[in-house]
C-alpha atoms as a PDB file:
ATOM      1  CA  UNK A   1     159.434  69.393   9.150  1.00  0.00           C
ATOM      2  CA  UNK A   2     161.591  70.479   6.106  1.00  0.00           C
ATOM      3  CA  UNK A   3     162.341  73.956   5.525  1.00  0.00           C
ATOM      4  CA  UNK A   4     159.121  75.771   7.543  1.00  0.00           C
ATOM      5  CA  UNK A   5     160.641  73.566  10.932  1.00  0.00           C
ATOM      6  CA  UNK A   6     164.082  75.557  10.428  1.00  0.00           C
ATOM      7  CA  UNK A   7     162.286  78.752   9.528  1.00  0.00           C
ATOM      8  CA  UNK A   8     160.213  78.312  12.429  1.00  0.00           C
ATOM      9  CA  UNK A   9     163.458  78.185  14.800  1.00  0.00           C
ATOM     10  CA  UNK A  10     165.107  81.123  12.591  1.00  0.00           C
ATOM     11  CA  UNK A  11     161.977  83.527  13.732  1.00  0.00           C
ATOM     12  CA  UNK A  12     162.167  81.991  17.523  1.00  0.00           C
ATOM     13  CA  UNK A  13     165.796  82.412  17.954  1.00  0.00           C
ATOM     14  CA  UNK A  14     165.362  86.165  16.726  1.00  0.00           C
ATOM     15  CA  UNK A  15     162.082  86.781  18.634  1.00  0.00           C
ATOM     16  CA  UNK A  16     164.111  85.607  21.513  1.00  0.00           C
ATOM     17  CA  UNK A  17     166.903  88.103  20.953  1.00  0.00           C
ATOM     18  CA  UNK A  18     164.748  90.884  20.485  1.00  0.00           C
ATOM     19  CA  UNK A  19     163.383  90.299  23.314  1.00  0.00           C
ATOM     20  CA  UNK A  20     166.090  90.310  25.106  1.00  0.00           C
ATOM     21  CA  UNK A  21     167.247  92.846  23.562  1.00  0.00           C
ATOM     22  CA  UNK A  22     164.270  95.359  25.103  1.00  0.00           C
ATOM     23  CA  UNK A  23     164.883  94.034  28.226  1.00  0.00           C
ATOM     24  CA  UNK A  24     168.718  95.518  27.702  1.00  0.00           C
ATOM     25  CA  UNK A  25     167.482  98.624  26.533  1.00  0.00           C
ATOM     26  CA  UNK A  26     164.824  99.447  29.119  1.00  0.00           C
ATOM     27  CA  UNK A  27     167.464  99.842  31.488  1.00  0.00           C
ATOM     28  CA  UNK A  28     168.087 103.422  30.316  1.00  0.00           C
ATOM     29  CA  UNK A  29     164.886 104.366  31.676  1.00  0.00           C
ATOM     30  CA  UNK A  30     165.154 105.561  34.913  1.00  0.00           C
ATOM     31  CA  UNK A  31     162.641 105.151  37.543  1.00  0.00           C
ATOM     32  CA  UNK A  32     162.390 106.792  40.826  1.00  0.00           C
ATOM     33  CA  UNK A  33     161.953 104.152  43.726  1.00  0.00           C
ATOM     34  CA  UNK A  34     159.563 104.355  46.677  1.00  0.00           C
ATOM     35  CA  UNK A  35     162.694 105.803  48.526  1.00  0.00           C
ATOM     36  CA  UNK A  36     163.067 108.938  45.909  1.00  0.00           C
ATOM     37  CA  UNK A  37     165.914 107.235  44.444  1.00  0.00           C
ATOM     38  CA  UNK A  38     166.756 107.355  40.824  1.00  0.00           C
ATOM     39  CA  UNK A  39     168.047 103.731  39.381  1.00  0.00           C
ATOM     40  CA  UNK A  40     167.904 102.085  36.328  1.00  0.00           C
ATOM     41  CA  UNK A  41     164.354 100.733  34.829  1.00  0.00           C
ATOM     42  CA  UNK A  42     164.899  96.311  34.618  1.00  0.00           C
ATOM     43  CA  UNK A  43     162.029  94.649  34.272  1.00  0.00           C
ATOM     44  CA  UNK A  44     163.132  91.605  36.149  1.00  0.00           C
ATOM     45  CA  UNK A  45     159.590  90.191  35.788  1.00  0.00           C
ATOM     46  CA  UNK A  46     159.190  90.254  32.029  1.00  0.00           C
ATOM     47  CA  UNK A  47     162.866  88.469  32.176  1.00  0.00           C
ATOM     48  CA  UNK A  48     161.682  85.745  34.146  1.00  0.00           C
ATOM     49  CA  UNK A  49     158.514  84.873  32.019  1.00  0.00           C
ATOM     50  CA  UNK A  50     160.373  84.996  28.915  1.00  0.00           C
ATOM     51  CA  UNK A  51     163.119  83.119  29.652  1.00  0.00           C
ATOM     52  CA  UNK A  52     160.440  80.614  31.280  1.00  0.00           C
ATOM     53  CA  UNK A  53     158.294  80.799  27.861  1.00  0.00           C
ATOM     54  CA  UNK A  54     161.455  80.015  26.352  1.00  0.00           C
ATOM     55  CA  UNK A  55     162.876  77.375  28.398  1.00  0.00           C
ATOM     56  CA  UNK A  56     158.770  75.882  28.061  1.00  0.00           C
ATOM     57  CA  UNK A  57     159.174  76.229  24.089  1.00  0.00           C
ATOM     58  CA  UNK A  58     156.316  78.791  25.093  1.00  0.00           C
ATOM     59  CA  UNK A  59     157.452  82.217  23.686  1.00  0.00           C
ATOM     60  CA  UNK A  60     154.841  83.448  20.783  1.00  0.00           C
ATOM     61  CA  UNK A  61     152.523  82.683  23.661  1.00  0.00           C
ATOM     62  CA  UNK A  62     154.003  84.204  26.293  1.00  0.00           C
ATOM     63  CA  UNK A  63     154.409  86.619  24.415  1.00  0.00           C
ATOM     64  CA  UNK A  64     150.374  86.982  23.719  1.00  0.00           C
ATOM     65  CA  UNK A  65     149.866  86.603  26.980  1.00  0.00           C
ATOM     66  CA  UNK A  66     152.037  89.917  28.282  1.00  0.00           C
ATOM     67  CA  UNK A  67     149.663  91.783  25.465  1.00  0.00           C
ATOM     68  CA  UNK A  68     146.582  90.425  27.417  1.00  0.00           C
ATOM     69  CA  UNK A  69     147.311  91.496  30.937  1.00  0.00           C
ATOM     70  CA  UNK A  70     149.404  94.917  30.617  1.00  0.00           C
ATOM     71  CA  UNK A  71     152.126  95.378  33.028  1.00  0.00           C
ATOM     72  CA  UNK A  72     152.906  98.143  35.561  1.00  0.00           C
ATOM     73  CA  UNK A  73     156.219  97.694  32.815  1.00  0.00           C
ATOM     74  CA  UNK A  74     153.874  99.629  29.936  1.00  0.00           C
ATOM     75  CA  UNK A  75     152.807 102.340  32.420  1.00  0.00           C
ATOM     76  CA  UNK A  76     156.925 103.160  33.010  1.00  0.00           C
ATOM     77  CA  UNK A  77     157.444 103.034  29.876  1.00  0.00           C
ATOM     78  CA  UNK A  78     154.478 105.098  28.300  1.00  0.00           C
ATOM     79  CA  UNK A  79     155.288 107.430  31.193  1.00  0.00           C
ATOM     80  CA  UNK A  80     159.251 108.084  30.112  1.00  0.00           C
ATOM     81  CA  UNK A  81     158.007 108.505  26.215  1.00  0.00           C
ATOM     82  CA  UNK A  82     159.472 105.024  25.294  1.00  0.00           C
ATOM     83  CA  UNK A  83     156.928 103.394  23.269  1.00  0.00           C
ATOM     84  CA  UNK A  84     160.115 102.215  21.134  1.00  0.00           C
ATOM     85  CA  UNK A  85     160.646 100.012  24.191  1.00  0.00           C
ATOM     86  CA  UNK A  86     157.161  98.503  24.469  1.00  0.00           C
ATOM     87  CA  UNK A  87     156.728  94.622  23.269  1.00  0.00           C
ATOM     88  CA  UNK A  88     153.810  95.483  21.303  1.00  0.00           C
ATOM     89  CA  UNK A  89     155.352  98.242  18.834  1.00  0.00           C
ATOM     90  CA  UNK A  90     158.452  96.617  18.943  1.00  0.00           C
ATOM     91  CA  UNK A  91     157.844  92.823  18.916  1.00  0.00           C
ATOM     92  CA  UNK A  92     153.912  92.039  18.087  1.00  0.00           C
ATOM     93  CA  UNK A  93     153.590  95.104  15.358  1.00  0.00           C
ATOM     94  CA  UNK A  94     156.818  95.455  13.220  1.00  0.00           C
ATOM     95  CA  UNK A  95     155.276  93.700  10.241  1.00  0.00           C
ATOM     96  CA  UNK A  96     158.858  93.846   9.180  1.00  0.00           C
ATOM     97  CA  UNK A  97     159.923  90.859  11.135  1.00  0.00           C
ATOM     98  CA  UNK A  98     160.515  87.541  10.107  1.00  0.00           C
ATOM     99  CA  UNK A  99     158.370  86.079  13.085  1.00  0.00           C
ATOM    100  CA  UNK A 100     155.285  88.607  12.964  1.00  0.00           C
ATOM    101  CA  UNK A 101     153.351  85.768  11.377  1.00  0.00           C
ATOM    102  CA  UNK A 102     153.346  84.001  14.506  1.00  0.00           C
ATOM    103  CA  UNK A 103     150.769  86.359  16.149  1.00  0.00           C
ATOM    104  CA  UNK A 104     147.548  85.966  15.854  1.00  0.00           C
ATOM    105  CA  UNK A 105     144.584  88.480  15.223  1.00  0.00           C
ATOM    106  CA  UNK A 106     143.745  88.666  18.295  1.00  0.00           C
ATOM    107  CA  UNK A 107     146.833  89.550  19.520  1.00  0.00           C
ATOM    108  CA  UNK A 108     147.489  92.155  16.853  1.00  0.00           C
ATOM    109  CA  UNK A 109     144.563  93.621  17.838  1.00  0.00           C
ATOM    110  CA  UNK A 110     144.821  93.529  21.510  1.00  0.00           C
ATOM    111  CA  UNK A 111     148.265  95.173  20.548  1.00  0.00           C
ATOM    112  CA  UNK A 112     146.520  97.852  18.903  1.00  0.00           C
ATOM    113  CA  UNK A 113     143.955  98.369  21.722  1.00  0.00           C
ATOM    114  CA  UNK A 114     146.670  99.037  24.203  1.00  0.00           C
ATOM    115  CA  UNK A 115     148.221 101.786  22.219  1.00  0.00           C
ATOM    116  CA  UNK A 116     145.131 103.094  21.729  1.00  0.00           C
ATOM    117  CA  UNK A 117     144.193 102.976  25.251  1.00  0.00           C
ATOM    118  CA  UNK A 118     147.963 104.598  25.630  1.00  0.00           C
ATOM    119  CA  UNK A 119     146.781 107.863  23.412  1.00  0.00           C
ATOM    120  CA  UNK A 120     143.993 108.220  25.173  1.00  0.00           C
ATOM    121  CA  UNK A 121     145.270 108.430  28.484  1.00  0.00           C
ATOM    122  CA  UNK A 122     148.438 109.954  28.249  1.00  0.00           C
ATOM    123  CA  UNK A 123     148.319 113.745  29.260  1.00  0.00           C
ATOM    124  CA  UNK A 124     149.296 115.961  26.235  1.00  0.00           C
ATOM    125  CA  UNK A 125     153.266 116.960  25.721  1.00  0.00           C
ATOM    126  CA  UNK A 126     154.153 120.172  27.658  1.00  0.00           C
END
């Protein structure tokens, strides 16, 4: 195991915290609920399967897996102009990271697609 075994757990323990870390900031988003109330965006579900992938020693593909099925979490977010916030600018493409060589093509690319898919959607800026 050596030296790659501890980098390994260096770029998991900060994947982990940066994930976390979006689901801390995504609570400044405000969404209005069914009853016209504004509260707080928390994306309870995308808590629960990361903390799962984590507790599973599971994250990188947990992680690919949110990229393969987008949430109703990317709408909200593409919605209130947070890309920033999204796990695939801020986790899968920031080549920047220590852990972005855990992704694979595929999921760089599906990344890509859903941004993609975002700009093509997304009504122009009034």
């Amino acid at each position: 195991m050596g030296m790659t075994g501890r980098n390994l757990n260096a770029a998991l323990d900060l994947l982990w915290a940066d994930l976390m870390a979006l689901y801390d900031e995504a609570q400044a988003v405000t969404i209005v609920g069914k009853d016209g109330i504004e509260r707080p965006y928390r994306p309870t579900r995308y808590l629960n399967e990361i903390r799962k992938g984590r507790e599973r020693n599971e994250l990188v593909p947990t992680v690919a897996r949110m990229i393969r099925r987008p949430t109703k979490g990317l709408g909200i977010l593409a919605e209130a102009g947070r890309r920033d916030l999204m796990v695939e600018t801020r986790i899968v493409l920031d080549e920047s990271k220590p852990y972005h060589y855990l992704w694979s093509q595929t999921t760089l690319e599906l990344a890509r697609e859903r941004l993609r898919e975002l700009d093509a959607t997304s009504s122009p800026q009034r």
